[in-house]
Protein backbone atom coordinates (compact mmCIF):
# COMPACT_ATOMS: atom_id res chain seq x y z
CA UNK A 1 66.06 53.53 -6.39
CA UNK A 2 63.17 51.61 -3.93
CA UNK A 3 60.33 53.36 -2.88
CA UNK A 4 59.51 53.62 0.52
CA UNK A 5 55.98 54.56 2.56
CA UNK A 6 55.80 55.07 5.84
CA UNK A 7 52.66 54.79 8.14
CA UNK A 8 52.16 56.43 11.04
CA UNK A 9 48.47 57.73 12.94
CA UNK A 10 48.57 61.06 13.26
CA UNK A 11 51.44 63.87 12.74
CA UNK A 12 51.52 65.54 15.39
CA UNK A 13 54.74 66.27 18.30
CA UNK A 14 56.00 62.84 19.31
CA UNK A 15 58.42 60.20 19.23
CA UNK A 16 57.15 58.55 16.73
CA UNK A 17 56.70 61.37 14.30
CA UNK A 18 60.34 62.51 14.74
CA UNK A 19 61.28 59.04 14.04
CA UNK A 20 59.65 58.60 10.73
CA UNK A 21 60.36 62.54 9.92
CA UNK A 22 64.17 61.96 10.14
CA UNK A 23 64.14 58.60 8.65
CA UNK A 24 62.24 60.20 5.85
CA UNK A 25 64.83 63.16 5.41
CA UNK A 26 67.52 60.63 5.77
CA UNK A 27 65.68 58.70 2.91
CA UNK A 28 65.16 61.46 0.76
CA UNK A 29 68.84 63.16 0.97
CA UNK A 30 70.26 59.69 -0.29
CA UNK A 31 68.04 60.37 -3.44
CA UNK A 32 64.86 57.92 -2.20
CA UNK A 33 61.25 58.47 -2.60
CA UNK A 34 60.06 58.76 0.96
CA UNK A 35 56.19 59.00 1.38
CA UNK A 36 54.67 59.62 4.79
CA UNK A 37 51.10 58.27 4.81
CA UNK A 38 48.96 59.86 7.64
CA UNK A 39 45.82 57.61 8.78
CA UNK A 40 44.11 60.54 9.39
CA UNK A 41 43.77 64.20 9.25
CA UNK A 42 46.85 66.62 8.31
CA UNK A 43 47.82 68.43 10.64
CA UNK A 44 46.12 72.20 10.85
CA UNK A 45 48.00 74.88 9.85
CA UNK A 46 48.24 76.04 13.84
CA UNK A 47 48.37 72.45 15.02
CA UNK A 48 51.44 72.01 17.10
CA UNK A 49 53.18 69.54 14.57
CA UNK A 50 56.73 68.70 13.39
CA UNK A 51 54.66 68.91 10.01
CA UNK A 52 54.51 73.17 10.36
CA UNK A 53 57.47 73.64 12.53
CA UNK A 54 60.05 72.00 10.16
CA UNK A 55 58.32 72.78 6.77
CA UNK A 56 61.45 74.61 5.17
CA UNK A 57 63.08 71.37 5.25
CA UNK A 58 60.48 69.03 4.07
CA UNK A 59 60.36 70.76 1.28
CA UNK A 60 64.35 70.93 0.58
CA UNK A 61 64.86 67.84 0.79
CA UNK A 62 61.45 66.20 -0.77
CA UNK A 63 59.45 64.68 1.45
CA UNK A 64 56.07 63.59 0.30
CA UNK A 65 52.94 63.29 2.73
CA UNK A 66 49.70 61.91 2.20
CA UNK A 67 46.28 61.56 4.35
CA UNK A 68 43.96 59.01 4.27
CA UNK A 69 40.91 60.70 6.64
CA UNK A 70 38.15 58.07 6.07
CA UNK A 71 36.76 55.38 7.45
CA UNK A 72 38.89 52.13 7.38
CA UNK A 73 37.03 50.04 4.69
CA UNK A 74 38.15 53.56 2.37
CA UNK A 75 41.66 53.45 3.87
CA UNK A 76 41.76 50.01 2.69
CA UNK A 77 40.66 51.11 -0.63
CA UNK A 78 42.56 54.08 -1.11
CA UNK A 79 46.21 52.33 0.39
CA UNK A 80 44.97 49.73 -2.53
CA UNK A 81 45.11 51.93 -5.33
CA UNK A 82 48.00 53.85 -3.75
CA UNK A 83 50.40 50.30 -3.79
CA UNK A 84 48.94 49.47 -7.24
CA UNK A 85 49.95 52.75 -8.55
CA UNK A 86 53.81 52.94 -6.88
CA UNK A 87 56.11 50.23 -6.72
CA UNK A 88 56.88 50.53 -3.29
CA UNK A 89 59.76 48.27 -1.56
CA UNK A 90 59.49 48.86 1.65
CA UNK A 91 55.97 49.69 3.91
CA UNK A 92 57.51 50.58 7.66
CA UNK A 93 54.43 50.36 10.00
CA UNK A 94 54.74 52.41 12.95
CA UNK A 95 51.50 50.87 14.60
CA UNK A 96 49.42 47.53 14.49
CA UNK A 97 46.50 48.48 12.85
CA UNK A 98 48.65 49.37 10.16
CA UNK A 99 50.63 46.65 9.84
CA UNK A 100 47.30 44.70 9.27
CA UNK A 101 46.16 46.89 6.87
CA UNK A 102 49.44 46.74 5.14
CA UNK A 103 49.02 43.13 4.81
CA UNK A 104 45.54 42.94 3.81
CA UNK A 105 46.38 45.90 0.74
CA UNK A 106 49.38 43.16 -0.27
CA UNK A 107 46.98 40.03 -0.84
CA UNK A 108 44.57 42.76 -2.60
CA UNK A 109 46.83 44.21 -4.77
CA UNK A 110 49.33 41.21 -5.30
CA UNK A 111 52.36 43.51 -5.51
CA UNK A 112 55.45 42.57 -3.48
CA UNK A 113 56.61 44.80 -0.70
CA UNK A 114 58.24 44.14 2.81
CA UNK A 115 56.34 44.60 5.57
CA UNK A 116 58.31 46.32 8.40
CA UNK A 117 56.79 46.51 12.08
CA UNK A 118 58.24 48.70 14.64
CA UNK A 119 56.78 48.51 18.55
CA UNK A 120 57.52 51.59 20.09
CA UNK A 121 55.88 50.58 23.18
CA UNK A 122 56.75 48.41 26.36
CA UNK A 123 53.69 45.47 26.36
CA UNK A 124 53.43 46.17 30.21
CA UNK A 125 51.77 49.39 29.57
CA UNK A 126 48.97 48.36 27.87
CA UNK A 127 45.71 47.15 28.83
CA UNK A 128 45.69 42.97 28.64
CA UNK A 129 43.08 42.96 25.86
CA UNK A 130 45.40 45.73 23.64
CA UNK A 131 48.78 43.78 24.07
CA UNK A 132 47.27 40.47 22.73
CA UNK A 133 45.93 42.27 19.83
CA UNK A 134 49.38 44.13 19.48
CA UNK A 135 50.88 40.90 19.26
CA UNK A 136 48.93 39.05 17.30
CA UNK A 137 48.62 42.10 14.88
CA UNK A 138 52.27 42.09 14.78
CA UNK A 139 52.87 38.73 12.98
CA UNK A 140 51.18 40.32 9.70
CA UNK A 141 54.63 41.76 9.10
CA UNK A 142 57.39 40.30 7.41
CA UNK A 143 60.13 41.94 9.90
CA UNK A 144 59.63 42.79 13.40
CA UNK A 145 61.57 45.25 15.24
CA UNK A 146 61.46 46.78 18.82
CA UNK A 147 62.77 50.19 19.33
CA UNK A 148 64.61 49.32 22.18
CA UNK A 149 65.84 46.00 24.39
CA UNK A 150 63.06 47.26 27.36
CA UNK A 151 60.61 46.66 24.69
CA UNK A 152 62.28 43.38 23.60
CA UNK A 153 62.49 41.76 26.85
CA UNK A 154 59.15 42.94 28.27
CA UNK A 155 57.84 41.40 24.73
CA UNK A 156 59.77 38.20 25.45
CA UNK A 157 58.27 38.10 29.08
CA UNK A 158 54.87 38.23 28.09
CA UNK A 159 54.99 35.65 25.51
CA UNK A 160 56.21 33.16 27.87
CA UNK A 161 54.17 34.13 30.69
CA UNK A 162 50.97 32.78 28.42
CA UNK A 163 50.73 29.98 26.17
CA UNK A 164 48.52 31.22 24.19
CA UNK A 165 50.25 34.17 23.38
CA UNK A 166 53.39 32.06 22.38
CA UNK A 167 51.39 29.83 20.19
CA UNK A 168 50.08 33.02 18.41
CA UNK A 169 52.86 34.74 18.33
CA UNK A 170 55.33 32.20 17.35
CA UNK A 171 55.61 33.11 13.18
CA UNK A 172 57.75 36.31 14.06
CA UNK A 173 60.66 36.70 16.13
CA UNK A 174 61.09 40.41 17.35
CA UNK A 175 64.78 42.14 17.19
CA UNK A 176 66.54 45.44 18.33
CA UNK A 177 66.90 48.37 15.55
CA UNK A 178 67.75 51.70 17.48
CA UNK A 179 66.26 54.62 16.96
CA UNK A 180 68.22 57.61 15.36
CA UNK A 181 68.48 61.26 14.89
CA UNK A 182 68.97 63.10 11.36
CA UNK A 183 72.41 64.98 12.34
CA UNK A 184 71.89 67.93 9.64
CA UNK A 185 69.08 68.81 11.05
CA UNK A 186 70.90 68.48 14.69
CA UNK A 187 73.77 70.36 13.02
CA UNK A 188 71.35 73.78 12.74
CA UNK A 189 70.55 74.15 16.75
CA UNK A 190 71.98 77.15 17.98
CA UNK A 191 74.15 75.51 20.94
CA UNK A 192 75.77 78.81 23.18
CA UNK A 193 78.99 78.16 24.59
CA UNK A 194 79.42 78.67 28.12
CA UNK A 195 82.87 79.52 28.94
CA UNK A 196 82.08 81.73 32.65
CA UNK A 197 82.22 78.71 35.78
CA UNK A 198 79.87 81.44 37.39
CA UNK A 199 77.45 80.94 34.19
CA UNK A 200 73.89 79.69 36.29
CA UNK A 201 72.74 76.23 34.77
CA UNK A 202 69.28 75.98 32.98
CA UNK A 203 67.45 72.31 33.88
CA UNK A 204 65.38 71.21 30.33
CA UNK A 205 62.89 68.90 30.65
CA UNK A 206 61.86 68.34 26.46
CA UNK A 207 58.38 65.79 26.04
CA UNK A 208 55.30 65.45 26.70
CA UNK A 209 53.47 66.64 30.23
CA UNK A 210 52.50 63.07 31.34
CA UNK A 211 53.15 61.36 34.59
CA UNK A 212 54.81 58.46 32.87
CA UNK A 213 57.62 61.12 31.88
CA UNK A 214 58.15 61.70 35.34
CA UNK A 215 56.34 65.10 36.43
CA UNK A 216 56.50 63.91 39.80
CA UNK A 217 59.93 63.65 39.91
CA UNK A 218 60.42 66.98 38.07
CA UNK A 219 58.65 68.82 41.05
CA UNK A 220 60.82 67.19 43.41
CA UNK A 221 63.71 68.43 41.80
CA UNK A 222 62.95 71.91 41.87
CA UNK A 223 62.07 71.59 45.87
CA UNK A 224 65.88 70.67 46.71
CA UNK A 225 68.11 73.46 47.79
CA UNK A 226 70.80 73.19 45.34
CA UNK A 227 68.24 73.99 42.52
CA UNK A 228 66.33 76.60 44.32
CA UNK A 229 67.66 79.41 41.52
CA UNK A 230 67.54 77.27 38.89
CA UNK A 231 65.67 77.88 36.18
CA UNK A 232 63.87 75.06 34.27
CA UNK A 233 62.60 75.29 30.55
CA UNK A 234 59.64 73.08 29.80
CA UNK A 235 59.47 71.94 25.99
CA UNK A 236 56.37 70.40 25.55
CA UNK A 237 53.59 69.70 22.37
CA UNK A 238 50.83 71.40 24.43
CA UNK A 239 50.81 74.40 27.08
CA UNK A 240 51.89 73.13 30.89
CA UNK A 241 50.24 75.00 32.46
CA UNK A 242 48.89 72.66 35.77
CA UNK A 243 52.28 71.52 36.06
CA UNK A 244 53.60 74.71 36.20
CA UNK A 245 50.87 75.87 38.92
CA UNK A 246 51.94 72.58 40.73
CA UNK A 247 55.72 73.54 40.61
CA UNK A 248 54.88 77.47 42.15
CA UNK A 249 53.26 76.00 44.98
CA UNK A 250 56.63 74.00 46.21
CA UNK A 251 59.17 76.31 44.70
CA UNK A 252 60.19 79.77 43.42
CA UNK A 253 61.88 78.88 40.58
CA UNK A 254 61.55 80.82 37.56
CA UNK A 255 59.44 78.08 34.51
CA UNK A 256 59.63 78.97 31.08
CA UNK A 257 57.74 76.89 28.46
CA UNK A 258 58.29 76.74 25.36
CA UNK A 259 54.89 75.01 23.48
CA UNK A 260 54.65 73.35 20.08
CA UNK A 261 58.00 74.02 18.69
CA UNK A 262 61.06 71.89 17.33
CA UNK A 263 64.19 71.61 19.13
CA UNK A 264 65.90 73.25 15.90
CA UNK A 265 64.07 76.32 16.72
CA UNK A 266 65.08 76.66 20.43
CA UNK A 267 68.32 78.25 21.45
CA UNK A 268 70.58 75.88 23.98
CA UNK A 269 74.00 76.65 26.01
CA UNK A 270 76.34 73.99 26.18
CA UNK A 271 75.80 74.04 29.90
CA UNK A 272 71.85 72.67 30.22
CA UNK A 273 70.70 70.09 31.68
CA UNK A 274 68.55 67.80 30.22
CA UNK A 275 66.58 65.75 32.28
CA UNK A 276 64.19 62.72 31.13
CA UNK A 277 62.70 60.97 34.78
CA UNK A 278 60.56 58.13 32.93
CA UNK A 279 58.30 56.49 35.28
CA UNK A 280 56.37 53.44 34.21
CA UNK A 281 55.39 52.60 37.70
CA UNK A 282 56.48 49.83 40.52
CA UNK A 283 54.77 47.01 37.98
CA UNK A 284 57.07 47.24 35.45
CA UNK A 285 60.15 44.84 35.07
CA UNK A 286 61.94 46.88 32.54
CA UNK A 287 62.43 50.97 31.77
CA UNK A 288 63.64 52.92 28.47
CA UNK A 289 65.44 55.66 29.58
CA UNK A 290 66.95 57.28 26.45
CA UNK A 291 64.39 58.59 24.61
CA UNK A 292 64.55 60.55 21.32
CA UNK A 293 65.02 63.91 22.82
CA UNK A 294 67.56 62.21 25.06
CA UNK A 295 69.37 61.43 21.64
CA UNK A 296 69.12 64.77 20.18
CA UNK A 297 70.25 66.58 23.31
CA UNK A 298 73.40 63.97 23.21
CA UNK A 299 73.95 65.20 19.69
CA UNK A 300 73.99 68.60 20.48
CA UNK A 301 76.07 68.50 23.31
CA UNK A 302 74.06 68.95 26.56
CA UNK A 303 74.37 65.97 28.85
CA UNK A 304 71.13 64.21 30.04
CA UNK A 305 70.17 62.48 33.62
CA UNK A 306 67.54 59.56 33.27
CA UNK A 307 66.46 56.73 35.21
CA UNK A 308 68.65 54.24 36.73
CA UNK A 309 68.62 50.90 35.18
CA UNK A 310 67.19 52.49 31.78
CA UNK A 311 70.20 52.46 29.61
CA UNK A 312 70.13 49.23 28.10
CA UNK A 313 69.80 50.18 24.98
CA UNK A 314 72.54 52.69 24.94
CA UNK A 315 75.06 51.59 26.79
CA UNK A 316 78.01 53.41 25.01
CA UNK A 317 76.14 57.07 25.85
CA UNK A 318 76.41 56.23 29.44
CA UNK A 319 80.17 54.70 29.48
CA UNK A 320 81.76 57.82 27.89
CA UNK A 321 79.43 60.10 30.58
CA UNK A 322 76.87 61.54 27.78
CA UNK A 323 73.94 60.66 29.88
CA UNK A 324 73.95 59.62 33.50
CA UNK A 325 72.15 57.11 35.56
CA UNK A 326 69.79 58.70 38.69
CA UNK A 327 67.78 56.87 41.46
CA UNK A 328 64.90 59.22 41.12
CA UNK A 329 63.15 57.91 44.21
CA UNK A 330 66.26 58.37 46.39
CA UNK A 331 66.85 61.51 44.86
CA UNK A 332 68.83 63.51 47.35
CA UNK A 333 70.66 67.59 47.47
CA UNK A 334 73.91 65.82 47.29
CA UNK A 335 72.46 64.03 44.09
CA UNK A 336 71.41 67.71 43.09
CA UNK A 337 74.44 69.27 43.17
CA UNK A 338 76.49 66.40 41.53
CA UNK A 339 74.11 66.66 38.73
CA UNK A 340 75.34 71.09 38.66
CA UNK A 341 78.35 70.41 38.99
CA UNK A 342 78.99 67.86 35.87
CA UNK A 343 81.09 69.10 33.10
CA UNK A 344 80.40 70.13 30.11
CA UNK A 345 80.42 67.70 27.34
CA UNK A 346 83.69 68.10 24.77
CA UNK A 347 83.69 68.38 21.23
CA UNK A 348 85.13 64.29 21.09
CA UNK A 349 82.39 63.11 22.67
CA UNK A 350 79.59 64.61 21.30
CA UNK A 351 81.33 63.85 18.01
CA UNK A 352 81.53 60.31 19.00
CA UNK A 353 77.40 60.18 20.15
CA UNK A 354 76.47 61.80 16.62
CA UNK A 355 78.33 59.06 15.44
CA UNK A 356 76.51 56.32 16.93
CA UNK A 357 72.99 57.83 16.61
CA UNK A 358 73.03 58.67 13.12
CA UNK A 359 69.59 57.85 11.53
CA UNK A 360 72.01 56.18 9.08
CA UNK A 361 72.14 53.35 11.37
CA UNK A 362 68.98 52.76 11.76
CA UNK A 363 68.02 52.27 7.78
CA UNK A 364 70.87 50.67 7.37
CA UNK A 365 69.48 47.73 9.74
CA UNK A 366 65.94 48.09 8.36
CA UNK A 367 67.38 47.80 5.21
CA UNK A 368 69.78 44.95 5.24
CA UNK A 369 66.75 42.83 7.36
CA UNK A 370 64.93 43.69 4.17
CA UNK A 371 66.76 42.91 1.77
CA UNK A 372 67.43 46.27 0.03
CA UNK A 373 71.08 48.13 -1.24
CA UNK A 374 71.22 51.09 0.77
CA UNK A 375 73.73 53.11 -1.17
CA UNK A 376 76.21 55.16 1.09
């Protein structure tokens, strides 16, 4: 069986971090040596962290971590002896500077391992200096993968906008691999069902307090009449607690937030509803409106309302009504109450999204790009 490591920055409540945590429990379940190598510090024992929240099932199912807390000339050491001492297959870099580092340990140790690169990031939102480092730092990998077709086409843009860029960035062509949720762990959430019409709706609103996720848009939700009783459950990595003073100065209702926790340890009813208002601002061309929580709320069952023209990626979610489309800066009470009123999700289609956004897609594609037997 191949060995795989996978590199990420820091462990604590993200996209990221869920990504590599349920590729890793996919990995290990199929009877695979995942390692999770953190560039950095563990997380503390009260650090808000997938790490502490889901530690009953790291340990089931096997999943190693590691640290490397130094400065980078020792992380370049240490990765060193690390690669000389496991015969790795696979290195999946979750960020630039390790996909550098990656390739630099490879010439140094002269083992053989693929190099995988994943962007989880639209160019547009960087700084100019960062997204020509980003893409030059990218061709040190020996496949390159965007997590969604936002971040493909903005990618695309910006290499042909600049010569230079294109010249530089020429050696590796960037593809699609979707992202993907580990449905066992899915399978535990605690989803109520809702069988009273009369039953009062709950809005979620599951990431990080940021005005990129669409705060702004949040607060203007809860100011529309239709939602005025509404209650709305903040899930977020770190306390809300501005945003929350924000929201009681244009509304009454009644915030709960939840801090630092896993979806698996939240109870849901199968009538929520999740919404995800991504912003990246009037300058951007392109939008990624499904993100991971967006995925695991499909999977459970509770349908999810993003930003128009952000659904790309997951086209099949929105054409069986899983998630739906909204025009958050035309946002109106009759849009309010269509959003209320929206049925419940059945059992066939939330069969049908767990289906398509098994992590077992996603290593699958990583795999067969790679060259590896991924055995079923």
């Amino acid at each position: 069986m191949p060995k795989i490591l996978l590199i990420v920055n820091d462990f604590g409540i993200g996209g990221i971090q869920r990504l590599v945590l349920d590729q890793s429990y996919y990995l290990s379940s199929k009877g695979i040596n995942a390692t999770i190598l953190i560039l950095g510090q563990m997380p503390g024992k009260d650090s808000p962290s997938f790490f502490n929240s889901e530690q009953a099932l790291i340990k089931k199912l096997g999943v190693n971590f590691m640290s490397f807390n130094g400065s980078r000339s020792s992380q370049l050491k240490d990765l060193v002896e690390l690669i000389k001492s496991n015969d790795f297959s696979l290195v999946i870099c979750n960020n630039s500077r390790s996909t550098v580092l990656s390739f630099a340990v490879k010439i140094l140790s002269r083992k053989k391992f693929v190099i995988v690169s994943i962007i989880h990031q639209l160019l547009s939102m960087s700084s100019p200096l960062q997204r020509t480092k980003r893409i030059i730092y990218s061709q040190f990998s020996d496949i390159l993968f965007a997590y969604s077709v936002a971040v493909e086409k903005d990618w695309n843009l910006r290499r042909k906008r600049n010569l230079f860029i294109w010249i530089l960035s020429c050696f590796r062509e960037i593809s699609v691999c979707r992202n993907g949720v580990f449905l066992p762990r899915i399978k535990s959430i605690k989803v109520n069902a809702i069988t009273s019409e009369n039953k009062r709706r709950r809005l979620i609103f599951a990431s990080r307090v940021t005005a990129w996720k669409g705060l702004d848009h949040i607060k203007k939700v809860l100011t529309l009449p239709s939602f005025a009783t509404t209650e709305l459950l903040l899930i977020t990595p770190f306390p809300a607690e501005s945003f929350i003073n924000e929201a009681s100065v244009v509304s009454q209702n009644l915030v709960t937030n939840i801090v630092g926790k896993s979806i698996t340890e939240i109870d849901f009813n199968s009538n929520d509803l999740h919404l995800y208002p991504a912003s990246y601002g009037s300058k951007s061309k392109f939008i990624e409106g499904i993100s991971l929580n967006v995925l695991e709320m499909s999977c459970i069952g509770v349908k999810s309302f993003v930003t128009k023209n952000g659904i790309e990626t997951w086209p099949e979610l929105a054409d069986m009504g899983v998630v739906q489309e909204i025009d958050w800066d035309e946002l109106s009470d009759t849009d309010g109450e269509l959003i209320l009123g929206s049925t419940v999700l059945t059992t066939e289609k939330i069969e049908k999204s767990q289906s398509l956004i098994d992590i077992a897609n996603n290593i699958r594609m990583i795999f067969e790009k790679a060259g590896l037997r991924l055995s079923v």
